[in-house]
N, C-alpha and C. Protein backbone atom coordinates (compact mmCIF):
# COMPACT_ATOMS: atom_id res chain seq x y z
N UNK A 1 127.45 -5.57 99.74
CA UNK A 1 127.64 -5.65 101.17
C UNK A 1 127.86 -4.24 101.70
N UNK A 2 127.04 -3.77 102.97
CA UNK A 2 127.42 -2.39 102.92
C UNK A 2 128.14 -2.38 104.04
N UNK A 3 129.04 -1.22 103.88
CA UNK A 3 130.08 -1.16 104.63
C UNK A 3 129.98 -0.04 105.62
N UNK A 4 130.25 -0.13 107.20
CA UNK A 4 130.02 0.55 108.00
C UNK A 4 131.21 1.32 108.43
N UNK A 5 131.22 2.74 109.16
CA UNK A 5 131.77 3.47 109.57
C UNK A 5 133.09 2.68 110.90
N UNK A 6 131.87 1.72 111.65
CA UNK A 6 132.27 0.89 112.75
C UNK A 6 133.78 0.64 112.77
N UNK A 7 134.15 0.40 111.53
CA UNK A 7 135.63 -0.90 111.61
C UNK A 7 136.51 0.44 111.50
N UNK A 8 136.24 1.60 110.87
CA UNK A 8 137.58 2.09 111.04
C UNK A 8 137.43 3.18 112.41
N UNK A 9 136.44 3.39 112.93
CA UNK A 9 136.52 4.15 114.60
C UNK A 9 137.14 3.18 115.13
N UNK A 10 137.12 1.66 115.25
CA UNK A 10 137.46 0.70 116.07
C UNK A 10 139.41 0.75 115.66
N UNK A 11 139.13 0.65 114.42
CA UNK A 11 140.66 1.04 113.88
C UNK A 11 141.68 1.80 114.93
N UNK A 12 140.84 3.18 114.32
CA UNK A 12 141.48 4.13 114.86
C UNK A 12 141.42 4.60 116.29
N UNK A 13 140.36 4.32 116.71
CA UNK A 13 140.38 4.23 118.48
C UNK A 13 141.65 3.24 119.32
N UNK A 14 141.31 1.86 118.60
CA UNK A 14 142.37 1.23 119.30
C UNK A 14 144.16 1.63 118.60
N UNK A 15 144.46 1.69 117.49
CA UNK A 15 145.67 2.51 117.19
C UNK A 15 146.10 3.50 118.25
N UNK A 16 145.01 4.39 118.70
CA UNK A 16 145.71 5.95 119.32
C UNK A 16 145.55 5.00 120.69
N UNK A 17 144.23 4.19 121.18
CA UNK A 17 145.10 3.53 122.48
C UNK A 17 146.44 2.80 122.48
N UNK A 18 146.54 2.36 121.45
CA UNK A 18 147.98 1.49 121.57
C UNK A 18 148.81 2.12 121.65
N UNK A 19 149.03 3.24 120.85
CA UNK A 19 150.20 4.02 120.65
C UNK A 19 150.58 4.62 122.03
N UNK A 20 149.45 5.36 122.89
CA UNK A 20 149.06 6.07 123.73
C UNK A 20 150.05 4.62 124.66
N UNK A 21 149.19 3.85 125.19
CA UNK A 21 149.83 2.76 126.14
C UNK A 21 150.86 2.52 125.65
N UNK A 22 151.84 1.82 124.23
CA UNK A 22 152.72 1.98 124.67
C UNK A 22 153.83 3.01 124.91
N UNK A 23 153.69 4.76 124.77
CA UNK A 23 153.79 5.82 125.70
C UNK A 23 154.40 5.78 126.93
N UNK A 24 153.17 5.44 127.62
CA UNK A 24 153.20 5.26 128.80
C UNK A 24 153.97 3.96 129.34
N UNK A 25 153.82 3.22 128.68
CA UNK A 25 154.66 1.65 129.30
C UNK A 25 156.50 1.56 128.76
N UNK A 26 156.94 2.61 127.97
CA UNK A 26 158.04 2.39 127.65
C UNK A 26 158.65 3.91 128.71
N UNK A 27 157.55 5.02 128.69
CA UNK A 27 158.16 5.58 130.03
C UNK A 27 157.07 5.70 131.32
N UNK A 28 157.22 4.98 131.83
CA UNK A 28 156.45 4.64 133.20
C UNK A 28 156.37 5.58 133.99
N UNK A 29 157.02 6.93 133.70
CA UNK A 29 156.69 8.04 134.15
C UNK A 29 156.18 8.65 133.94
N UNK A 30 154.83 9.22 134.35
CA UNK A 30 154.06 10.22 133.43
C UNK A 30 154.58 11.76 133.35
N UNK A 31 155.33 12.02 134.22
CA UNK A 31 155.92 13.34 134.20
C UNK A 31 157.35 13.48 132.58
N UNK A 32 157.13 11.32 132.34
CA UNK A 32 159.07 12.11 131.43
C UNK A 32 157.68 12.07 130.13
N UNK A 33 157.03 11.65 129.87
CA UNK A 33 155.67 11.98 128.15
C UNK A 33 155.82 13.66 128.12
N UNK A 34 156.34 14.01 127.11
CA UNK A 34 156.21 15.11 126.43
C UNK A 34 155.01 15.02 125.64
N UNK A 35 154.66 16.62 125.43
CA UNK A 35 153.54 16.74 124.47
C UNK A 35 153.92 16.70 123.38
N UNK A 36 154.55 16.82 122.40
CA UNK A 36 155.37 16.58 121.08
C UNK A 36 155.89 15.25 121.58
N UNK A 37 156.31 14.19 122.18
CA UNK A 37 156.63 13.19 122.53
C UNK A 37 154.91 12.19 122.01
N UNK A 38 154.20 13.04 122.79
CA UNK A 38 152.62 12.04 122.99
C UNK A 38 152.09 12.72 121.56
N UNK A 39 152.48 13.84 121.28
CA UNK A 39 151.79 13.73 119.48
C UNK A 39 152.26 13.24 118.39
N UNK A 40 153.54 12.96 118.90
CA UNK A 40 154.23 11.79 117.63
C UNK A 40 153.73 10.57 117.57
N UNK A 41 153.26 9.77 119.27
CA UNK A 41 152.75 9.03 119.02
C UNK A 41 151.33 8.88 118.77
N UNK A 42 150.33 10.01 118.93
CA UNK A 42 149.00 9.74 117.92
C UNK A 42 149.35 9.90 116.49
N UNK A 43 149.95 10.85 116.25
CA UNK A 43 150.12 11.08 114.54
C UNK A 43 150.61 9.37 113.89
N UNK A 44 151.50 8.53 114.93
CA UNK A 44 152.08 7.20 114.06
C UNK A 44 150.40 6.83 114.60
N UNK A 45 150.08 6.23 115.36
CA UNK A 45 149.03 5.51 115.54
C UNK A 45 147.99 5.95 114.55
N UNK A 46 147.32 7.29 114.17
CA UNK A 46 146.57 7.56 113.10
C UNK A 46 147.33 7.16 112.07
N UNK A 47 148.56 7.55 111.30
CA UNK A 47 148.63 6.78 110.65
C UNK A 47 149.07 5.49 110.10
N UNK A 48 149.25 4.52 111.13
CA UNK A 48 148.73 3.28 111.26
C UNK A 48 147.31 2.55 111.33
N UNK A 49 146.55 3.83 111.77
CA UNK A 49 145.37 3.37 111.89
C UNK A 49 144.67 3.40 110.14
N UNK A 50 145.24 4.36 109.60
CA UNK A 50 144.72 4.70 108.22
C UNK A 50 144.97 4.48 107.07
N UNK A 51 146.46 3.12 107.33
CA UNK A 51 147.14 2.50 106.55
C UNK A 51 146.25 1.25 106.66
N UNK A 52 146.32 0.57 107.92
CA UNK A 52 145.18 -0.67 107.90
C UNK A 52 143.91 -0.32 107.50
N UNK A 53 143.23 1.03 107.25
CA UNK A 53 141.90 0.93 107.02
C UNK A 53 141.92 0.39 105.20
N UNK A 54 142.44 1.39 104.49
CA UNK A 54 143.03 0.94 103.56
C UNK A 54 143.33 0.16 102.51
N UNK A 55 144.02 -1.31 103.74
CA UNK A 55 144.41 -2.23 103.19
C UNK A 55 143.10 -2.93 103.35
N UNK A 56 142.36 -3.08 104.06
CA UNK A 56 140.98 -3.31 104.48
C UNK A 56 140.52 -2.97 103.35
N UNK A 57 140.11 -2.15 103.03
CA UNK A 57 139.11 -1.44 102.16
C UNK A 57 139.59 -2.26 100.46
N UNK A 58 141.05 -2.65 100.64
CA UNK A 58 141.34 -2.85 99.47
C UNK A 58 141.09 -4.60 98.96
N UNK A 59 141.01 -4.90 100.39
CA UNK A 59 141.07 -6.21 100.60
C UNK A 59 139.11 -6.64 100.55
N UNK A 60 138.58 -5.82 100.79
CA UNK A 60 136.82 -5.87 100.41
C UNK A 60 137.08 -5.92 98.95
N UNK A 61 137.19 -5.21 98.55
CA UNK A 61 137.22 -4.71 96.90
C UNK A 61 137.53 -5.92 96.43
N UNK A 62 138.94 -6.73 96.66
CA UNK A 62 139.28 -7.52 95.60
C UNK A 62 138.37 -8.29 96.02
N UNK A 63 137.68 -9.07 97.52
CA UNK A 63 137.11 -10.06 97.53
C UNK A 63 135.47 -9.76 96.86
N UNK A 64 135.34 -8.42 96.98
CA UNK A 64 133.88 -8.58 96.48
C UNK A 64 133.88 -8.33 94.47
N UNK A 65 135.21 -8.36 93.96
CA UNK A 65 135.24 -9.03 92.52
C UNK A 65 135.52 -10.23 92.57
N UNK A 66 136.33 -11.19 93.40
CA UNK A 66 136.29 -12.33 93.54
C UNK A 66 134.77 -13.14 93.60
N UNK A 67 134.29 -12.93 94.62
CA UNK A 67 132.45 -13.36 94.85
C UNK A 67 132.28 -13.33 93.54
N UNK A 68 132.28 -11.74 92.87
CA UNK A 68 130.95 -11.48 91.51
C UNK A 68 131.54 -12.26 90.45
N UNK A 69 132.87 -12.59 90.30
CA UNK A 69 134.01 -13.59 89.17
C UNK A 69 132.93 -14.63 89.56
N UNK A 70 133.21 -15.59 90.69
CA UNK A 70 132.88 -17.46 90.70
C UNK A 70 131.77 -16.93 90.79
N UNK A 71 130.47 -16.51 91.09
CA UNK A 71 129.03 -16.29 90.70
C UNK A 71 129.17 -15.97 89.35
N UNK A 72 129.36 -15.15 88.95
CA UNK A 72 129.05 -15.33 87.28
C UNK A 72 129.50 -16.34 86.75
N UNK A 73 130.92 -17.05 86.70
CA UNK A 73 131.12 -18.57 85.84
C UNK A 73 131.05 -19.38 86.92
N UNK A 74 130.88 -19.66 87.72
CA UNK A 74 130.86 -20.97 88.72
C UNK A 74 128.88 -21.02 89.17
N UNK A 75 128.59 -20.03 89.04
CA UNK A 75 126.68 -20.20 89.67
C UNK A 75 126.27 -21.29 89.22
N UNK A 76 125.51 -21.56 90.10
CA UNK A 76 124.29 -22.44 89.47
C UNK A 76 123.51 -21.81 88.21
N UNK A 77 123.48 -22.92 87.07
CA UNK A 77 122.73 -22.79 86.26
C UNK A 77 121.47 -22.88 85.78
N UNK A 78 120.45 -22.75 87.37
CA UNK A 78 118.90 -23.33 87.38
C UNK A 78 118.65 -22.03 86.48
């Protein structure tokens, strides 16, 4: 199964929006967001974003030895 770039831009795009919004929604001021304030929160959001890729990636893996396990002893035997 080949695996595309797609899921972790989507990852990590929406992580740094989340982080980013909630930023902004816990101070509703845009003047009180510091810049070391707003890079703490991309640095957690990247790495949140790169912890779920990850677990993703790890979670393909086991399922695609799972698949090749029950295909080799469970296949049809035509």
């Amino acid at each position: 199964m080949p695996h595309h770039s797609h899921t972790s831009i989507f990852t990590t795009v929406s992580g740094v929006v989340g982080g980013v919004g909630k930023a902004v929604t816990a101070k509703p001021l845009l003047m009180a967001i510091t810049l070391p304030g707003l890079t703490t929160v991309v640095l957690y959001a990247a790495a949140s974003a790169a912890a779920g890729y990850v677990v993703k990636k790890a979670l393909d893996n086991i399922s695609a030895k799972l698949n090749k396990y029950f295909k080799e002893n469970f296949g049809d035997d035509e």
